[in-house]
Protein backbone atom coordinates (compact mmCIF):
# COMPACT_ATOMS: atom_id res chain seq x y z
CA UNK A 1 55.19 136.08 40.15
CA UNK A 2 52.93 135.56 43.18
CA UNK A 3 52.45 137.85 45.68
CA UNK A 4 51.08 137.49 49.43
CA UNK A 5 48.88 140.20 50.83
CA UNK A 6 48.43 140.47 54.52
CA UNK A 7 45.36 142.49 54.83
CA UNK A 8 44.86 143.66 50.89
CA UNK A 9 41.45 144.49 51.47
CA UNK A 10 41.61 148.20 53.03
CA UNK A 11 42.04 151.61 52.68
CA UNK A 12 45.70 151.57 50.61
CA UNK A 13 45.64 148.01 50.21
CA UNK A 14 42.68 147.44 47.86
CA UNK A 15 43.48 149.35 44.85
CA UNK A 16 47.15 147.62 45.09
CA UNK A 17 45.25 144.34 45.06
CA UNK A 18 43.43 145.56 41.69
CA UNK A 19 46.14 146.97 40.22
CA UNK A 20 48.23 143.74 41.00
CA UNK A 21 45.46 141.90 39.11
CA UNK A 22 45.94 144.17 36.21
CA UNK A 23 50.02 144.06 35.98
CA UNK A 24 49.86 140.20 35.68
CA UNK A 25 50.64 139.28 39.18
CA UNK A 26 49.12 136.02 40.92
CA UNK A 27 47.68 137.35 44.10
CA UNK A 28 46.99 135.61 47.64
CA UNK A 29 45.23 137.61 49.82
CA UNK A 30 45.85 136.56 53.95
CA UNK A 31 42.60 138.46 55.68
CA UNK A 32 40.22 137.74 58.22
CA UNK A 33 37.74 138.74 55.86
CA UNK A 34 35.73 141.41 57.81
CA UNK A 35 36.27 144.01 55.19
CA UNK A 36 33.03 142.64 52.76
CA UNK A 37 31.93 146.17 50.90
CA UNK A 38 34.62 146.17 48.43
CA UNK A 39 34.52 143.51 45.47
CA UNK A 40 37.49 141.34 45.31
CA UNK A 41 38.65 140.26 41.34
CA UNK A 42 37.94 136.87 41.31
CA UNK A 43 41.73 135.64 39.96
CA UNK A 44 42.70 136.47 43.59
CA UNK A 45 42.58 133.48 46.09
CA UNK A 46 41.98 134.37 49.90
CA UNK A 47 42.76 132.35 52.86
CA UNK A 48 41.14 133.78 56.03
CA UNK A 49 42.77 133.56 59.02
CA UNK A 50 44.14 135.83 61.87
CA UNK A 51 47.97 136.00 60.63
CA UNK A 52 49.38 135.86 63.94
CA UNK A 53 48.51 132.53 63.51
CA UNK A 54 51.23 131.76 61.56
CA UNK A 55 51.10 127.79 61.29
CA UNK A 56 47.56 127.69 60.05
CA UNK A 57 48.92 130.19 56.94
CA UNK A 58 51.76 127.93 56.23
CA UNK A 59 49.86 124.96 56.30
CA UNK A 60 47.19 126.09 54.30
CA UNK A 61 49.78 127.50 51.96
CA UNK A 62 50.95 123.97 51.49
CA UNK A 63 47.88 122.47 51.36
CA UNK A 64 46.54 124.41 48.31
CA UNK A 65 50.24 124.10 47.07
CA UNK A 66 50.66 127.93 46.71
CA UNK A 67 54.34 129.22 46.79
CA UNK A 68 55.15 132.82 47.20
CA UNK A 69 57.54 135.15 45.61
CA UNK A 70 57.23 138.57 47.82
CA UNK A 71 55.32 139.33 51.21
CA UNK A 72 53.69 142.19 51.86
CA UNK A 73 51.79 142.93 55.24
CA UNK A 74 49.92 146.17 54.89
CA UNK A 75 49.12 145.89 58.72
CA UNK A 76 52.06 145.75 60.36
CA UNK A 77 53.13 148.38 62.97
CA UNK A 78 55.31 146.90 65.43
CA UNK A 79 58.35 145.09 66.01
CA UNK A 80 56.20 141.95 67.35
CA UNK A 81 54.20 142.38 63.48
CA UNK A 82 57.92 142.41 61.71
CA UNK A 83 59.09 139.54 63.48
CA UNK A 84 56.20 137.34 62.95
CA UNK A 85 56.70 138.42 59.19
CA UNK A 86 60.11 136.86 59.19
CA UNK A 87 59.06 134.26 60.09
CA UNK A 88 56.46 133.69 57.45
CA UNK A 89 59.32 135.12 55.19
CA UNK A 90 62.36 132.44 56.07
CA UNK A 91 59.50 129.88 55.91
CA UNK A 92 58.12 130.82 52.34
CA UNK A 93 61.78 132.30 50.90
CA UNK A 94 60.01 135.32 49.77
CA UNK A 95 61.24 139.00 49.86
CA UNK A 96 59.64 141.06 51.82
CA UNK A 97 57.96 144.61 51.65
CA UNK A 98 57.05 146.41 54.98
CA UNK A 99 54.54 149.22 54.86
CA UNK A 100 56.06 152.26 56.99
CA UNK A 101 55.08 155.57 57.46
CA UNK A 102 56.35 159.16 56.34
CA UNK A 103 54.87 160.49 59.80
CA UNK A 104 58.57 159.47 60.81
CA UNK A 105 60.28 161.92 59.11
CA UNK A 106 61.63 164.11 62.08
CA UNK A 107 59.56 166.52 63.64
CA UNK A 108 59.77 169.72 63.73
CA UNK A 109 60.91 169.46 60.18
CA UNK A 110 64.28 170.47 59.09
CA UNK A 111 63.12 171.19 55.74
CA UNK A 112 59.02 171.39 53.88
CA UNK A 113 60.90 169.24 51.25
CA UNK A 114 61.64 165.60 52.64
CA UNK A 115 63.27 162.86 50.55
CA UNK A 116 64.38 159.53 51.42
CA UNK A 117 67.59 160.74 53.16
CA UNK A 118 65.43 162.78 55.68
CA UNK A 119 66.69 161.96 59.10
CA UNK A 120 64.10 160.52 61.32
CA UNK A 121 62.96 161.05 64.59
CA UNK A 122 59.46 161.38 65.94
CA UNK A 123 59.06 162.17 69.89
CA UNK A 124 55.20 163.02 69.72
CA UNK A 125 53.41 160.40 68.37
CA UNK A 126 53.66 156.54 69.28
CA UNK A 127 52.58 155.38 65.87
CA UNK A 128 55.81 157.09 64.16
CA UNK A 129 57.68 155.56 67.00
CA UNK A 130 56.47 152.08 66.39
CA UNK A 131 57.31 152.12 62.56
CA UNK A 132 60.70 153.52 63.61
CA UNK A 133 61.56 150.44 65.73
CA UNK A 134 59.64 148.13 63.32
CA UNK A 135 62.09 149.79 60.21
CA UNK A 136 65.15 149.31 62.66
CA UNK A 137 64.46 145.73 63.30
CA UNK A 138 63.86 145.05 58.91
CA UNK A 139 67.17 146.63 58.28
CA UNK A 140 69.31 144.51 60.97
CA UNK A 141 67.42 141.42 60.93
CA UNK A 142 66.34 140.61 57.60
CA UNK A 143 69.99 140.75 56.14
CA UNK A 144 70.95 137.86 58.71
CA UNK A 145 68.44 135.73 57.30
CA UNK A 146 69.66 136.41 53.75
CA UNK A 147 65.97 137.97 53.37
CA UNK A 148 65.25 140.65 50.67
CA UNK A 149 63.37 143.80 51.78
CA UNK A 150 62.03 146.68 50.73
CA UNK A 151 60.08 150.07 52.81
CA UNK A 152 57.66 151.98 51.73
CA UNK A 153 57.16 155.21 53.05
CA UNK A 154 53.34 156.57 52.40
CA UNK A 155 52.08 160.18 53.59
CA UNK A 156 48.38 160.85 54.21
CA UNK A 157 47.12 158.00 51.28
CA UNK A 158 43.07 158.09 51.00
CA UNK A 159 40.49 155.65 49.55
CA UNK A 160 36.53 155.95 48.92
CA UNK A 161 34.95 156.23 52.17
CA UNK A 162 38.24 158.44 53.91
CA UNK A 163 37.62 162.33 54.34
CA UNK A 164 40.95 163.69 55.02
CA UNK A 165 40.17 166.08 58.66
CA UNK A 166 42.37 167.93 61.22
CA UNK A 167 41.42 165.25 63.29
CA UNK A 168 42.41 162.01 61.43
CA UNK A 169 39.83 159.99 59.07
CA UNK A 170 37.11 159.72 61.10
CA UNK A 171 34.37 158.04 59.13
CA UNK A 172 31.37 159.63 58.14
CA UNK A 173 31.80 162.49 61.37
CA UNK A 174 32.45 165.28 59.92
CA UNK A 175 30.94 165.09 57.19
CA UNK A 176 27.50 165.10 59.26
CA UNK A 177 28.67 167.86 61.39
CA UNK A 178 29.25 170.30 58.01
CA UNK A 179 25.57 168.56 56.68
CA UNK A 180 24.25 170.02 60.19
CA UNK A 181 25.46 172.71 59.66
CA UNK A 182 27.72 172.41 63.27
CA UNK A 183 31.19 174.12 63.52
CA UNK A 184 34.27 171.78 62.96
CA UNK A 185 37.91 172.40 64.53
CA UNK A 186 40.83 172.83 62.29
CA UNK A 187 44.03 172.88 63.56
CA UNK A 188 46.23 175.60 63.89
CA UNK A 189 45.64 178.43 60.87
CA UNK A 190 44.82 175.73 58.89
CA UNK A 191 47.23 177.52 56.43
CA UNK A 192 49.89 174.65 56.16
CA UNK A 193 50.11 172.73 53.37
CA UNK A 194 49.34 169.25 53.19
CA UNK A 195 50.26 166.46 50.63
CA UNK A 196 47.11 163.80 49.33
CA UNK A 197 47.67 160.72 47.75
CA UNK A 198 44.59 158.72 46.41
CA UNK A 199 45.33 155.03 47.00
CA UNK A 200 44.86 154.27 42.97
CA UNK A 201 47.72 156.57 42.61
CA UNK A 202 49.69 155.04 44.87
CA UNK A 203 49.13 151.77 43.81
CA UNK A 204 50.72 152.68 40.49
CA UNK A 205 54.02 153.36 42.25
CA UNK A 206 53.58 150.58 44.30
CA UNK A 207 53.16 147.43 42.41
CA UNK A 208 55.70 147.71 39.79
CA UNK A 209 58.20 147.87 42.85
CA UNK A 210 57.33 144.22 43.02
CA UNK A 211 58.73 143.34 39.91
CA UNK A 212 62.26 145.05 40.62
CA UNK A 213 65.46 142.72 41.51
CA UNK A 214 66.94 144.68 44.49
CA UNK A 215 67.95 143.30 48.17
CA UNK A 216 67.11 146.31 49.70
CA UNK A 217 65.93 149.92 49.59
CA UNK A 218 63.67 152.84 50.87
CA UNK A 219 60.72 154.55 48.69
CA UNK A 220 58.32 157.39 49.57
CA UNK A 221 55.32 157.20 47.73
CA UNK A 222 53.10 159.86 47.45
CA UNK A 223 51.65 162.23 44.84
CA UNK A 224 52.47 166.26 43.99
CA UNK A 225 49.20 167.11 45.42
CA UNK A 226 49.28 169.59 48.08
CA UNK A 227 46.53 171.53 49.80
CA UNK A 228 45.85 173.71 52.65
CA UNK A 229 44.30 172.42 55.58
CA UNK A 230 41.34 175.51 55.04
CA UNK A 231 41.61 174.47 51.40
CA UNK A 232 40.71 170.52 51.92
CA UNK A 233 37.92 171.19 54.29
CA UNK A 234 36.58 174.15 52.23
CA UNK A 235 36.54 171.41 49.86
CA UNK A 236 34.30 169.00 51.71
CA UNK A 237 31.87 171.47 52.48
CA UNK A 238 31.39 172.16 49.58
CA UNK A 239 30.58 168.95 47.63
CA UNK A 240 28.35 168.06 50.55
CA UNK A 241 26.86 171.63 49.37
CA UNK A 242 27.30 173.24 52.16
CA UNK A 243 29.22 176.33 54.16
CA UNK A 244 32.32 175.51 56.36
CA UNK A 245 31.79 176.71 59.80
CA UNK A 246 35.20 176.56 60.85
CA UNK A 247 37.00 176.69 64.58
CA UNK A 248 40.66 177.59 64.76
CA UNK A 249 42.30 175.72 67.40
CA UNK A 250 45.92 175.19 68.56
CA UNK A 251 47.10 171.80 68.16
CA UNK A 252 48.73 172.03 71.06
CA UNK A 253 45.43 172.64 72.21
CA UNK A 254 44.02 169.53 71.23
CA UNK A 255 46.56 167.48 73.10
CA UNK A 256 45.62 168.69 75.80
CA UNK A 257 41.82 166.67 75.20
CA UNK A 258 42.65 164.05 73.14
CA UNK A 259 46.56 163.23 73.77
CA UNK A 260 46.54 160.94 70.57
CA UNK A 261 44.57 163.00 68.30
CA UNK A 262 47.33 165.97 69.39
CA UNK A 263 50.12 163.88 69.09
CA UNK A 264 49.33 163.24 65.15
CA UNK A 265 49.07 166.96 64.85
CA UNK A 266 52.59 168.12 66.52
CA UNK A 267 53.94 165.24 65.19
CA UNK A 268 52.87 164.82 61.75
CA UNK A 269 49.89 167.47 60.35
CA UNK A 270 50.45 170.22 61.99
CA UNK A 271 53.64 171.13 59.50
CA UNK A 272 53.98 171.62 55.68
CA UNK A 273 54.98 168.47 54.71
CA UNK A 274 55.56 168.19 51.10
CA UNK A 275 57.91 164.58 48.93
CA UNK A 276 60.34 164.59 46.46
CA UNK A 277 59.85 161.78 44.36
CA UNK A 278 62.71 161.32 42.30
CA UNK A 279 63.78 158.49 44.08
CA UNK A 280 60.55 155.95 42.98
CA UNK A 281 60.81 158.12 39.19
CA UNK A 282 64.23 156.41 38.56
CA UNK A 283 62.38 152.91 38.26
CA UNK A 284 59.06 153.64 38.09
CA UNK A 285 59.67 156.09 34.85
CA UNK A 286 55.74 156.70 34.01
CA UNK A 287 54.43 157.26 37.81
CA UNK A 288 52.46 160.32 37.38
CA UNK A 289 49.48 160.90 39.63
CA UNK A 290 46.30 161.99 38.32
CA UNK A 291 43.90 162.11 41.28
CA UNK A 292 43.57 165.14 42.65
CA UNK A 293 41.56 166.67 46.05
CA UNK A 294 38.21 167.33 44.28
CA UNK A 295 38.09 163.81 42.75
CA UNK A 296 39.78 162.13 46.08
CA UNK A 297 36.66 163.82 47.82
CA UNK A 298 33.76 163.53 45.38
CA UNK A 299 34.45 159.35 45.02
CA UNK A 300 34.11 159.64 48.69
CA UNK A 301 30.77 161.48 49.20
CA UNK A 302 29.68 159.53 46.71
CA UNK A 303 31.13 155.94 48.16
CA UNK A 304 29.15 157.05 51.17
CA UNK A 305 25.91 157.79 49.19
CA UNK A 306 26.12 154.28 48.01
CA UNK A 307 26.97 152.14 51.25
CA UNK A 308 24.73 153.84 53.69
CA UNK A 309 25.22 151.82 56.26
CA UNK A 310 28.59 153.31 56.70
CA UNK A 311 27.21 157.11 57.08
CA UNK A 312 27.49 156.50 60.97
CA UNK A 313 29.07 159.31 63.17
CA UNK A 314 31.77 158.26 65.53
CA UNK A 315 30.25 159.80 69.38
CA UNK A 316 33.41 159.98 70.53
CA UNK A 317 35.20 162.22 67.96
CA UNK A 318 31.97 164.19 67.56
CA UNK A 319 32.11 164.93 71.33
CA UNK A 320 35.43 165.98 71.22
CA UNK A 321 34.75 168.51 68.41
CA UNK A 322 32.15 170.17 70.69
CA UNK A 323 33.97 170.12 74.21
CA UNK A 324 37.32 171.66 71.64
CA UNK A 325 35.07 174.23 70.14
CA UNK A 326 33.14 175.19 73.58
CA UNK A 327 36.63 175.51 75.42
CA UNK A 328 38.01 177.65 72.38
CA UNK A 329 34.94 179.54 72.25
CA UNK A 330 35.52 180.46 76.35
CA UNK A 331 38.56 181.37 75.84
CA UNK A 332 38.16 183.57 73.06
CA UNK A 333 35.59 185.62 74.77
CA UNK A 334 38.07 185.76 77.50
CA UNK A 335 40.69 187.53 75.16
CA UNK A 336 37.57 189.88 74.05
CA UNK A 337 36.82 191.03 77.75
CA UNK A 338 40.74 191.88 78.31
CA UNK A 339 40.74 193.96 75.44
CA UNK A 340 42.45 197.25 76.69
């Protein structure tokens, strides 16, 4: 079986390439190769090109006489991404996976425990939206075209180099804030609980999807991991060897400075999110992740130690911690003074 990565080279992606290697499968990587620091297996052929340019990728296809068996575009978020994926799809005859999002699953949760069957709905956060249309569009579409399909529904899914943060994977940020020993925000209490899934976990669910003979269906994949938010920066701090100076902050709050940043915390982390995965167990029998916070965040520190040309602090999100934290910090000592 071959199978067509768009992307394949990033922070899910990757390990699925490996681990597609390492199941048997013939892989074709579609990329515009600008993701260099990770080594590629050398089995797996890459043609790079933008994909919205859809008759060079056929033609080269053709040209090296490559035919594919499944599709899978790991960076696709809108309807206009979907649709040019049909048409690579009705071109090649291939089935056709499309990367979603459990960020969809509808906010303010009806239940901690979501499944499949969850409704969705997501009126906070554009992303969610997005993957909501672009699942819409698969399901009515595809069919008409005789196309097979498949969703996959990951939660927060990290890689070497991610540091899972109230404020989204920021690079290298706040990990140089705790190393300066500066404050960081955390949202809320930081007492929800959180569900982590390292990407070489989820590439074990993932790839042996590929193999099944289905026309369509829905998976979550994630792992049992769950953590606090205080617990999973606690945990930072501490393999960078340091004390967490934390800053409690509303997430409502945070909209208010950063209306994206906010909208991925009242619409996604701000709530104890946690998967049932009996769903993917029924076909994947021997998915069991192993990966758990302190690993996910030690391979990262250390992934940083080694490419240190990536330990660069984004200015942006490290202003925004300090105008959050000097605006919470008024407004505390406002509370103080009114004391009675």
């Amino acid at each position: 079986m071959r199978v067509l990565f768009i992307g394949g080279t990033g922070n899910i992606s990757y390990y699925c390439t490996l681990e597609a290697v390492k199941q048997g499968l013939d892989v074709v990587l579609v990329t515009r190769g600008k993701t260099g620091i990770r080594p590629i297996p050398s089995s797996v052929k890459i043609i790079k090109a933008d994909v919205n340019d859809t008759e060079f990728v056929l033609t080269e296809l053709k040209r090296q006489n490559i035919n594919i068996d499944v599709l899978v575009d790991w960076v696709a978020f809108t309807v206009s991404d979907v649709k040019r994926d049909m048409l690579l799809c009705s071109k090649l005859g291939a089935s056709y996976f499309f990367i979603s999002s459990a960020s969809i699953y509808k906010k303010p949760p009806i239940s901690p425990i979501i499944t499949e069957e969850t409704p969705v709905s997501n009126p906070y956060w554009k992303y969610s939206q997005d993957k909501i249309e672009a699942e819409d569009f698969v399901r009515r579409e595809f069919p008409k075209l005789g196309l097979r399909y498949t969703i996959i529904r990951p939660s927060h899914t990290i890689g070497e180099g991610w540091l899972p943060t109230s404020l989204g994977s920021t690079g290298f940020t706040v990990a140089s804030r705790i190393l300066e020993d500066k404050e960081i925000v955390i949202h809320d209490d930081g007492n929800a609980f959180w569900t982590l899934t390292h990407s070489e976990d989820f590439a074990k669910g993932f790839v042996p999807l590929l193999y099944l003979d289905y026309d369509f269906d829905t998976f979550n994949i994630t792992s049992g991991f769950f953590y606090s938010w205080n617990t999973i920066h606690n945990v930072i701090a501490k393999t960078l060897g340091k004390k967490l100076l934390p800053v409690y902050v509303k997430s409502s709050h945070i909209a208010m400075l950063d209306k994206d940043k906010g909208a991925s915390l009242i619409g996604d982390k701000a709530y104890t999110t946690l998967f049932d995965m009996s769903r993917l167990k029924s076909v994947v029998k021997n998915f069991s992740p192993v990966i758990g916070l302190e690993e996910m965040i030690a391979r990262s520190i250390k992934w940083y130690e080694d490419n240190p040309q990536s330990r660069k602090k984004d200015q942006y999100v490290n202003y925004l911690y300090d105008r959050i934290i000097e605006i919470q910090k008024k407004a505390d000592s406002l509370w103080v003074k009114t004391e009675v």
